[in-house]
N, C-alpha and C. Protein backbone atom coordinates (compact mmCIF):
# COMPACT_ATOMS: atom_id res chain seq x y z
N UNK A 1 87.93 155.11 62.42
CA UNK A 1 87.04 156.14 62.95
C UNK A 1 85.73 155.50 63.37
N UNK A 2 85.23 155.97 64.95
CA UNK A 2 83.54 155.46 65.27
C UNK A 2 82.82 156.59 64.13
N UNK A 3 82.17 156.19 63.05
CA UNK A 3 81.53 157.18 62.39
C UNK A 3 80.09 157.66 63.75
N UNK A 4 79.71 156.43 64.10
CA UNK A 4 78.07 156.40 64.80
C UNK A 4 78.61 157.54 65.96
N UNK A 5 79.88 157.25 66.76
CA UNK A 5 80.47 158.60 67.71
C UNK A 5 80.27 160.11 67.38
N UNK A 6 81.14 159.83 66.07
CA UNK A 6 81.74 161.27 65.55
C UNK A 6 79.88 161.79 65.15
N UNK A 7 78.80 161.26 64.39
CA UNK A 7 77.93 161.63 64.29
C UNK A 7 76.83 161.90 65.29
N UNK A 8 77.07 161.50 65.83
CA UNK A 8 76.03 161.25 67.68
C UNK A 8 76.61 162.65 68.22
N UNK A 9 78.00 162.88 68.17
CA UNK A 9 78.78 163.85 68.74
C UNK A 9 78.24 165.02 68.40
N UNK A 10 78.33 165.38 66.90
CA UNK A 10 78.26 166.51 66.41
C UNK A 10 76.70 166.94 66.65
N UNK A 11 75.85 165.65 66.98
CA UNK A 11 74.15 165.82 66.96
C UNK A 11 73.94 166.24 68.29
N UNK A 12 74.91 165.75 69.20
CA UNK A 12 74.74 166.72 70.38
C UNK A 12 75.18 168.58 70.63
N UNK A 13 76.12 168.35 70.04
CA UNK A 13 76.47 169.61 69.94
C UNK A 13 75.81 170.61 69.21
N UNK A 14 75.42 170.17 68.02
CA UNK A 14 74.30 171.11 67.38
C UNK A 14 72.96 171.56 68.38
N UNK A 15 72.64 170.73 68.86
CA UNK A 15 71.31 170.70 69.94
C UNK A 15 72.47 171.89 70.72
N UNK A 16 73.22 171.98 71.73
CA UNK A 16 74.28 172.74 72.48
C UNK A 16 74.23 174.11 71.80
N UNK A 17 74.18 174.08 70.57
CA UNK A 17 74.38 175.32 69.58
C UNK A 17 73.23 175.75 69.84
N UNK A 18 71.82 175.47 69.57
CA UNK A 18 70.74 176.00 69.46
C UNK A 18 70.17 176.42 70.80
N UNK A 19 70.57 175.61 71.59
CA UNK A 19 70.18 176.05 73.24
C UNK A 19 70.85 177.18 73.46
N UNK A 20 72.07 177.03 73.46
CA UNK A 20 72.99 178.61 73.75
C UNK A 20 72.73 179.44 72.88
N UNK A 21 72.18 179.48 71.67
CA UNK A 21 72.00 180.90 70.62
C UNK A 21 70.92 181.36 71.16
N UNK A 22 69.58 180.38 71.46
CA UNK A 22 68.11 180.74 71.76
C UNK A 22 68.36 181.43 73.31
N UNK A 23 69.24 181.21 74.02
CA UNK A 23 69.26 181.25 75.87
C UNK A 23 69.99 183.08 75.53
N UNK A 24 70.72 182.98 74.23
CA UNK A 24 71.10 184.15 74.27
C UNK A 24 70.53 185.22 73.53
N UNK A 25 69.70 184.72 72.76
CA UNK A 25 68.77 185.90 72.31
C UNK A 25 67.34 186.13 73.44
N UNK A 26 67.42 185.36 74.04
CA UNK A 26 66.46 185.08 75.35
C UNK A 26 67.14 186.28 76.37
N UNK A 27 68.33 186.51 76.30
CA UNK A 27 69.01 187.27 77.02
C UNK A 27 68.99 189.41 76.68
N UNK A 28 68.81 188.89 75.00
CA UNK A 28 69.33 189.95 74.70
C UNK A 28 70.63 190.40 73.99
N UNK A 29 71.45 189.12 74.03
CA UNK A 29 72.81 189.07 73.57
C UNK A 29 72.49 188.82 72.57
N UNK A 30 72.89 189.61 70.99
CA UNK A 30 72.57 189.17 70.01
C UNK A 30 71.16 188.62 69.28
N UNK A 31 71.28 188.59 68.10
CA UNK A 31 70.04 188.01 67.13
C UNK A 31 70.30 186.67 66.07
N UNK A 32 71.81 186.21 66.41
CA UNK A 32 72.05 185.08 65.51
C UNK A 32 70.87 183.83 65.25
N UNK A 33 70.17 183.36 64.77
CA UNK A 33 69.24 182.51 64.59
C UNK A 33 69.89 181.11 63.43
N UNK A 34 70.67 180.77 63.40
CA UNK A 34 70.81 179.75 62.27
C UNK A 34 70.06 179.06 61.86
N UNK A 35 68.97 178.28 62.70
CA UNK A 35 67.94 177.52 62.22
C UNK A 35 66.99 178.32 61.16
N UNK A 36 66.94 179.38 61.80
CA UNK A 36 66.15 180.68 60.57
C UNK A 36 66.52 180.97 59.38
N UNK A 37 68.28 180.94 59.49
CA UNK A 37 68.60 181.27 58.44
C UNK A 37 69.01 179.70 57.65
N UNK A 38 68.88 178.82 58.00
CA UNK A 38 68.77 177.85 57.16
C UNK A 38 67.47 177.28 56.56
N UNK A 39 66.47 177.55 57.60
CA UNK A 39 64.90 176.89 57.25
C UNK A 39 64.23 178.00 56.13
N UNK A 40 65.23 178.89 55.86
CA UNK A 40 64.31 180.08 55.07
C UNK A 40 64.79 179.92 53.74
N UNK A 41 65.39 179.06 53.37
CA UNK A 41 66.14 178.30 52.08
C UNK A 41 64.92 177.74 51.94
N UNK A 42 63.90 177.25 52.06
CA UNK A 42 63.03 176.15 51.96
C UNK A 42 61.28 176.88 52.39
N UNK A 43 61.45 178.06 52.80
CA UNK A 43 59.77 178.42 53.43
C UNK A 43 60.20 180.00 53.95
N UNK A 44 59.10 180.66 53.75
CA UNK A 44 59.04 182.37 54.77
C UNK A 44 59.39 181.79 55.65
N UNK A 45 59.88 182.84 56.64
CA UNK A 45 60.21 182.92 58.19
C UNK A 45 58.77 182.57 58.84
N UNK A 46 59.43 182.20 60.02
CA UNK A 46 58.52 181.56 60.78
C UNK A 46 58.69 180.52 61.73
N UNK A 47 57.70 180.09 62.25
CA UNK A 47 58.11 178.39 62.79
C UNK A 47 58.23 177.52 61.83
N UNK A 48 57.49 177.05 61.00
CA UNK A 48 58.02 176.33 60.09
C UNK A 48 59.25 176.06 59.58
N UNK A 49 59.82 177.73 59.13
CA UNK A 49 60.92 177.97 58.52
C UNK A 49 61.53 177.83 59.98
N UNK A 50 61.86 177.63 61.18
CA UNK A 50 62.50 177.25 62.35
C UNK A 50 63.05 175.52 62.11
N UNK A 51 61.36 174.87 62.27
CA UNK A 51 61.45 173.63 62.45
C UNK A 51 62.36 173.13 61.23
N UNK A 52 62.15 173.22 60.36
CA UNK A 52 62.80 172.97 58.88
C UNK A 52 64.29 172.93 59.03
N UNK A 53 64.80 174.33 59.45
CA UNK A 53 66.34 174.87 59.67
C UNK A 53 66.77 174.18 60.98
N UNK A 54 65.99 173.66 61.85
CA UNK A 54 66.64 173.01 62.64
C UNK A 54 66.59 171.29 62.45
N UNK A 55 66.06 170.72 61.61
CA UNK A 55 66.45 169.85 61.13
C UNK A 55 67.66 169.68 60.49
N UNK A 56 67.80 170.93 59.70
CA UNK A 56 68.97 170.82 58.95
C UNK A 56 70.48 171.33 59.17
N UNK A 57 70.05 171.46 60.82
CA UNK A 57 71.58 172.27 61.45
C UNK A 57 71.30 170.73 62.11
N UNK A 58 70.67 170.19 62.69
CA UNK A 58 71.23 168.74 63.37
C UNK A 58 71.73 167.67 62.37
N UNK A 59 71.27 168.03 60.96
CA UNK A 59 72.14 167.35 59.82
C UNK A 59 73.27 167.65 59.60
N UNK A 60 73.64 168.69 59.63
CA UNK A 60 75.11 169.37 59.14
C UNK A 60 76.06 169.66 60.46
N UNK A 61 75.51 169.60 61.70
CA UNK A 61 75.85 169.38 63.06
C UNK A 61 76.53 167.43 63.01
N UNK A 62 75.74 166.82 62.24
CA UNK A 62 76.44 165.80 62.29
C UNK A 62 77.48 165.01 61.14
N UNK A 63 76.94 165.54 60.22
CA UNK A 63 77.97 166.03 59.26
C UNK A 63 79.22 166.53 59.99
N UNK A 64 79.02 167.54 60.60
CA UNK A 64 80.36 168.08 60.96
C UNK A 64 80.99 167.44 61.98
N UNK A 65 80.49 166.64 62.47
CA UNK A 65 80.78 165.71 63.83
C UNK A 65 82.01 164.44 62.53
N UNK A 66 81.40 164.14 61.63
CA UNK A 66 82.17 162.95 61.06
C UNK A 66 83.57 163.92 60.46
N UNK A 67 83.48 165.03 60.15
CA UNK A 67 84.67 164.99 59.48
C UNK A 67 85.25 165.92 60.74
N UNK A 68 84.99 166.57 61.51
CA UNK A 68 86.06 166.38 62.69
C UNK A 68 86.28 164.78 63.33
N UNK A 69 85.60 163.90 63.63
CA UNK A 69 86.49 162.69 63.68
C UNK A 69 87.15 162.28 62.72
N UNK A 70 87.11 162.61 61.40
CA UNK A 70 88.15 162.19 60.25
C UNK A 70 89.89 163.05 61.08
N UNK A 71 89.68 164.24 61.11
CA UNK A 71 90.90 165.01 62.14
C UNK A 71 91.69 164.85 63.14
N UNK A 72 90.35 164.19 63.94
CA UNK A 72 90.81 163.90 65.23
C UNK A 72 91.95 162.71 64.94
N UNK A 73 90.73 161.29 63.77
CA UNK A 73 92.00 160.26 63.76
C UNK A 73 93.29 160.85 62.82
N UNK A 74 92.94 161.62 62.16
CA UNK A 74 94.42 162.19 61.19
C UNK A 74 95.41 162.34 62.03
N UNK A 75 95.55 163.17 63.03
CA UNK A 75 96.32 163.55 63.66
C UNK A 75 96.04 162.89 64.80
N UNK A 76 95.82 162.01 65.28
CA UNK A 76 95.74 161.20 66.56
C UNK A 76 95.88 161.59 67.72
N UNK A 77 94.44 162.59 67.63
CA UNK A 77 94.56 163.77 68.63
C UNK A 77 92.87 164.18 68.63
N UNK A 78 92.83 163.84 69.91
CA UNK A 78 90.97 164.57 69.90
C UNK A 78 90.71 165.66 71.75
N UNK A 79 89.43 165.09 72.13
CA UNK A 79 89.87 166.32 73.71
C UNK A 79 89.02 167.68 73.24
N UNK A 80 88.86 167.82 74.30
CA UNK A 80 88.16 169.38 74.21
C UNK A 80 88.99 170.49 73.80
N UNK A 81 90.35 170.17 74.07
CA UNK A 81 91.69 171.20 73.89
C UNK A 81 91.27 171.59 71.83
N UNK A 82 91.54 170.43 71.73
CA UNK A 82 91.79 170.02 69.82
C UNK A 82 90.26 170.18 69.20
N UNK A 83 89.29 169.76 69.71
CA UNK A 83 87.89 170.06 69.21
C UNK A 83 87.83 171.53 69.21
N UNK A 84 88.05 172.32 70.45
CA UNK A 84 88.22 173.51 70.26
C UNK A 84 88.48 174.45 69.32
N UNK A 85 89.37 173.98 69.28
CA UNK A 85 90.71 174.40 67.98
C UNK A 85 90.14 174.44 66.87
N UNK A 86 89.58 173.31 66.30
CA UNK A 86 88.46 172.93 65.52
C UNK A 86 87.70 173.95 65.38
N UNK A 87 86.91 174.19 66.57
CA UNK A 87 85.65 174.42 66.66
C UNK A 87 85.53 176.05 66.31
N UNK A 88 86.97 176.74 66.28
CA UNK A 88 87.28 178.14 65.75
C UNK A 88 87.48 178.18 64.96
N UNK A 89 88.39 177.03 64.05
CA UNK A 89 88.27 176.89 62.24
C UNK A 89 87.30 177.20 62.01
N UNK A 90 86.32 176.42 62.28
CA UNK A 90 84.94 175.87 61.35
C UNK A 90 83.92 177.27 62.26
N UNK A 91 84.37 178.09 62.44
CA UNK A 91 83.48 179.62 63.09
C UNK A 91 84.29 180.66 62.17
N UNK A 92 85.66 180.29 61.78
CA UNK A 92 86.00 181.59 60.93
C UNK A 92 85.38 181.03 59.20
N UNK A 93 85.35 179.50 59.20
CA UNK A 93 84.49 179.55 57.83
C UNK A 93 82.88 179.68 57.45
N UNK A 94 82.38 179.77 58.72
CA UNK A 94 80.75 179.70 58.59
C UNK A 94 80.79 181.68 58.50
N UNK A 95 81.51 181.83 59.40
CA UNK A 95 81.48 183.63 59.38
C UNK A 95 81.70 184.35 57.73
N UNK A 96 82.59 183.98 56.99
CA UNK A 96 83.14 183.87 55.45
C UNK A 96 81.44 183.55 54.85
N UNK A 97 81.01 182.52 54.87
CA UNK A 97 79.58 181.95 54.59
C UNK A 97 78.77 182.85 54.52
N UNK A 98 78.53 183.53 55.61
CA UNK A 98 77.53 184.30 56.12
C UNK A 98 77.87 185.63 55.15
N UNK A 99 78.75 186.18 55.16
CA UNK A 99 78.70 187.24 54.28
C UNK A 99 78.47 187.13 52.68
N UNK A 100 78.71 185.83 52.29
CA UNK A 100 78.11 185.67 50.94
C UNK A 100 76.83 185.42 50.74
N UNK A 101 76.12 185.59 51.87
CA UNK A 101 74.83 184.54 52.10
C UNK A 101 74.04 185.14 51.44
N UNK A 102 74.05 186.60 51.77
CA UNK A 102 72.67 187.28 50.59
C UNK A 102 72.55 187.46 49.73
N UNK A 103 73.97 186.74 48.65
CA UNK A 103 73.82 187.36 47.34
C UNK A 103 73.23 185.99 46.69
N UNK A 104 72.97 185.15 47.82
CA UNK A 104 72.27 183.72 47.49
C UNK A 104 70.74 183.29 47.84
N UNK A 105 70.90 183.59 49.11
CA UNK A 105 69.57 183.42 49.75
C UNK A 105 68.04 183.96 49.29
N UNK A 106 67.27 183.24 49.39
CA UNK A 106 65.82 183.49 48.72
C UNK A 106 65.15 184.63 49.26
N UNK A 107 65.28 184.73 50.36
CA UNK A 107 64.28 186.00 51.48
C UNK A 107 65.47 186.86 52.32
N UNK A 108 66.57 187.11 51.77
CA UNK A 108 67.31 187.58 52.54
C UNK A 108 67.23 189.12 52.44
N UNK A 109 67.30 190.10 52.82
CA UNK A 109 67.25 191.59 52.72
C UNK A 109 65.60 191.86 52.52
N UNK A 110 64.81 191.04 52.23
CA UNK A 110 63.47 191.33 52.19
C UNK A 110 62.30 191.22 53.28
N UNK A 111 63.33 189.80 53.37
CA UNK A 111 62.08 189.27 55.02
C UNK A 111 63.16 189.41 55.74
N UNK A 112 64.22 189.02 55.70
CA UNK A 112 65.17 188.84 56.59
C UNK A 112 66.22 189.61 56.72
N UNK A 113 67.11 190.47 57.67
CA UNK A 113 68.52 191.07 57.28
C UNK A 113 69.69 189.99 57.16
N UNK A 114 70.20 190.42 56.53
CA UNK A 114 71.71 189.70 56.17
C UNK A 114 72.66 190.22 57.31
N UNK A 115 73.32 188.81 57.60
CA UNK A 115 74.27 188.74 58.79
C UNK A 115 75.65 189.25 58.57
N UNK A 116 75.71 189.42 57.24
CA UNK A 116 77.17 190.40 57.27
C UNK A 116 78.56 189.25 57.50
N UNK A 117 79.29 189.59 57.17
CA UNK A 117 80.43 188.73 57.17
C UNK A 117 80.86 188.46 59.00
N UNK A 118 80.94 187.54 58.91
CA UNK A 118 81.07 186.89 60.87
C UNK A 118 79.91 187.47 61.90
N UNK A 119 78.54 187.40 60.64
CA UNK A 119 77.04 188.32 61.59
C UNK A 119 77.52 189.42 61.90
N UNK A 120 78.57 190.24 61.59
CA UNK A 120 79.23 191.99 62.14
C UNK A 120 77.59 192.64 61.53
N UNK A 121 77.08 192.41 60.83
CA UNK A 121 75.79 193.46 60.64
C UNK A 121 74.99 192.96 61.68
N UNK A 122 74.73 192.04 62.30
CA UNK A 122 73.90 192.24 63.52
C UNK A 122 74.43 192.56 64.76
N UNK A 123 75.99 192.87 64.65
CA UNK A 123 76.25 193.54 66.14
C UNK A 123 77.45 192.47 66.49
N UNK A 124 78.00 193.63 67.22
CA UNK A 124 79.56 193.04 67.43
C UNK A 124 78.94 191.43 68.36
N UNK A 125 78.08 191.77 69.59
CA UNK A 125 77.55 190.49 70.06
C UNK A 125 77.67 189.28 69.49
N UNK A 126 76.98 189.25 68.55
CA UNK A 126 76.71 187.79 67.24
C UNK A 126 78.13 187.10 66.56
N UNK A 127 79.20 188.30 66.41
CA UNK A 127 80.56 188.20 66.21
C UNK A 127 81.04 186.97 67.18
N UNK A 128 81.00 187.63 68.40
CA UNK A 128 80.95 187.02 69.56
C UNK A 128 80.62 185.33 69.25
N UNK A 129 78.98 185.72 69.76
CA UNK A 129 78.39 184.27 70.10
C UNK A 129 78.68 183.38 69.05
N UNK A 130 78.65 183.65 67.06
CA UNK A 130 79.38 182.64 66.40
C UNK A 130 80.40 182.17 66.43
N UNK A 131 81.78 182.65 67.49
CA UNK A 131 82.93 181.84 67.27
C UNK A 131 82.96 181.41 69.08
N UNK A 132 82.27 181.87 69.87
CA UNK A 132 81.97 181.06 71.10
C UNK A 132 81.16 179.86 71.00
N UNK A 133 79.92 180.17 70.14
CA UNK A 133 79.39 178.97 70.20
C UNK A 133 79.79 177.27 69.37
N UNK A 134 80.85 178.25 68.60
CA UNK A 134 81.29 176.99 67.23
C UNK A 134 82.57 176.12 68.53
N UNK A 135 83.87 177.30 69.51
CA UNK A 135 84.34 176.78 69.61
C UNK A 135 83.75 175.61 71.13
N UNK A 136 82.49 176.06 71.77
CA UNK A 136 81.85 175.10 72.65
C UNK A 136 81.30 174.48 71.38
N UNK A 137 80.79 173.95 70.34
CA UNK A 137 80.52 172.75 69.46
C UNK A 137 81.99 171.97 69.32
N UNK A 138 82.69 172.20 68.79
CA UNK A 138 84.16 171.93 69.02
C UNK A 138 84.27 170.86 70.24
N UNK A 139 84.30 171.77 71.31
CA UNK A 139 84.63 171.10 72.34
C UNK A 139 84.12 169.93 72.72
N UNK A 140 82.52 169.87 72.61
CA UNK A 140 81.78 169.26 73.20
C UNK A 140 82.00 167.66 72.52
N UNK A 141 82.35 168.11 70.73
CA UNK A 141 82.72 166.92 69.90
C UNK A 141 83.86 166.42 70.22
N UNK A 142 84.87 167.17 70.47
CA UNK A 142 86.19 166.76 70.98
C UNK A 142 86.02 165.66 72.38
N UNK A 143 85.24 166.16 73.13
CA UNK A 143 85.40 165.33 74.21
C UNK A 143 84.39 164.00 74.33
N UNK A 144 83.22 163.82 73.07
CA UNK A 144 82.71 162.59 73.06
C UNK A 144 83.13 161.61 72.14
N UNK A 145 84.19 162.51 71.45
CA UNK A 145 84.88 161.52 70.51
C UNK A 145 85.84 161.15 71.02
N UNK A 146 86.88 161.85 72.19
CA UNK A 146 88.15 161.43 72.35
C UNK A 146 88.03 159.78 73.29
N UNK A 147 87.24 159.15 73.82
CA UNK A 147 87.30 158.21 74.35
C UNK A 147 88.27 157.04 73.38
N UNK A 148 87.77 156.70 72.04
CA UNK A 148 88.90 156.21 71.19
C UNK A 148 89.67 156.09 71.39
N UNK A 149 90.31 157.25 70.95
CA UNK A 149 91.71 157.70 70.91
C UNK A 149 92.81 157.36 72.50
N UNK A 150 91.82 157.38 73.61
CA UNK A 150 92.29 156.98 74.46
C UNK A 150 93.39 155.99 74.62
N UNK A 151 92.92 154.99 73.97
CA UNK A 151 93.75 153.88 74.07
C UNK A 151 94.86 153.65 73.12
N UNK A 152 95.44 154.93 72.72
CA UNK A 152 96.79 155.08 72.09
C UNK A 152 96.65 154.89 70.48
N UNK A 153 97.05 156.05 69.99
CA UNK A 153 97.06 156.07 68.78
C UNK A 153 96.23 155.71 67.47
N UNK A 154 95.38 155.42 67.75
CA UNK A 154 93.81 155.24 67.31
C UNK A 154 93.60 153.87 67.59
N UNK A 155 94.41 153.38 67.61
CA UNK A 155 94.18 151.63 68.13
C UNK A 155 93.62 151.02 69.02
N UNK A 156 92.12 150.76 68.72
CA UNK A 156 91.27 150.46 69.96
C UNK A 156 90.57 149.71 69.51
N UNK A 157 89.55 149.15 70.58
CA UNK A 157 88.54 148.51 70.06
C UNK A 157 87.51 148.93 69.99
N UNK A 158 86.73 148.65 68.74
CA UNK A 158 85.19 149.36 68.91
C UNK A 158 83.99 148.70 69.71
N UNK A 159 83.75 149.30 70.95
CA UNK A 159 82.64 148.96 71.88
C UNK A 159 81.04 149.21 71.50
């Protein structure tokens, strides 16, 4: 496995995540915020509590970049097709997440509303944009990791 790929990968895609959530609450579509709801583990809402949570979605954005390349080489199979695929797993388990979230979270129901199991409490929308946006993260990892794999069966050289 390129770990430096699979992590570079997922660090792009997280950035991908936050552009399309922000472009869509910019829109009107939804209120999903993840950086919010991660930076508020650590500080009130706010920018702070922004900057904070988005540090820590480009951590776990790359986190998640290495163990989908652990997958990709498991099954000797990567591509936007298979990242995809991926990228709807790992949206039906963050959705699961989310509904346990308030019986955890520090400021949740007080400063903040709780997203409800797959964000369904903020609106069918958010439903939406979390398993669109996980399976474009997916993808995006799928296709900067699959160069590897290219050359048959994981057997390549590392450039």
């Amino acid at each position: 496995m390129k770990a430096n790929r699979a992590f570079f990968s997922g660090l792009l895609a997280g950035v991908a995540i936050t552009v399309l959530l922000a472009f869509a609450r910019w829109l009107g579509f939804g209120q999903l915020n993840l950086e919010m709801l991660l930076g508020t583990f650590g500080t009130l809402p706010g920018l702070n509590a922004w900057i904070l949570g988005f540090h820590l979605h480009l951590l776990f954005a790359g986190i998640f970049g290495l163990f989908y390349g652990l997958l990709f080489e498991a099954f000797d199979r990567s591509g936007p097709a298979a990242g995809l695929v991926l990228g709807l797993a790992h949206a039906f388990v963050v959705g699961i997440l989310l509904g346990v979230l308030s019986a955890f979270h520090p400021v949740m129901g007080d400063e903040l509303p709780g997203p409800g199991w797959f964000a369904a409490s903020y609106g069918f929308d958010d439903v939406i944009l979390l398993f669109a946006v996980h399976a474009v993260f997916g993808a995006i990892v799928g296709e900067l990791y699959e160069e590897p794999l290219r050359s048959g069966h994981g057997n390549y050289v590392e450039t």
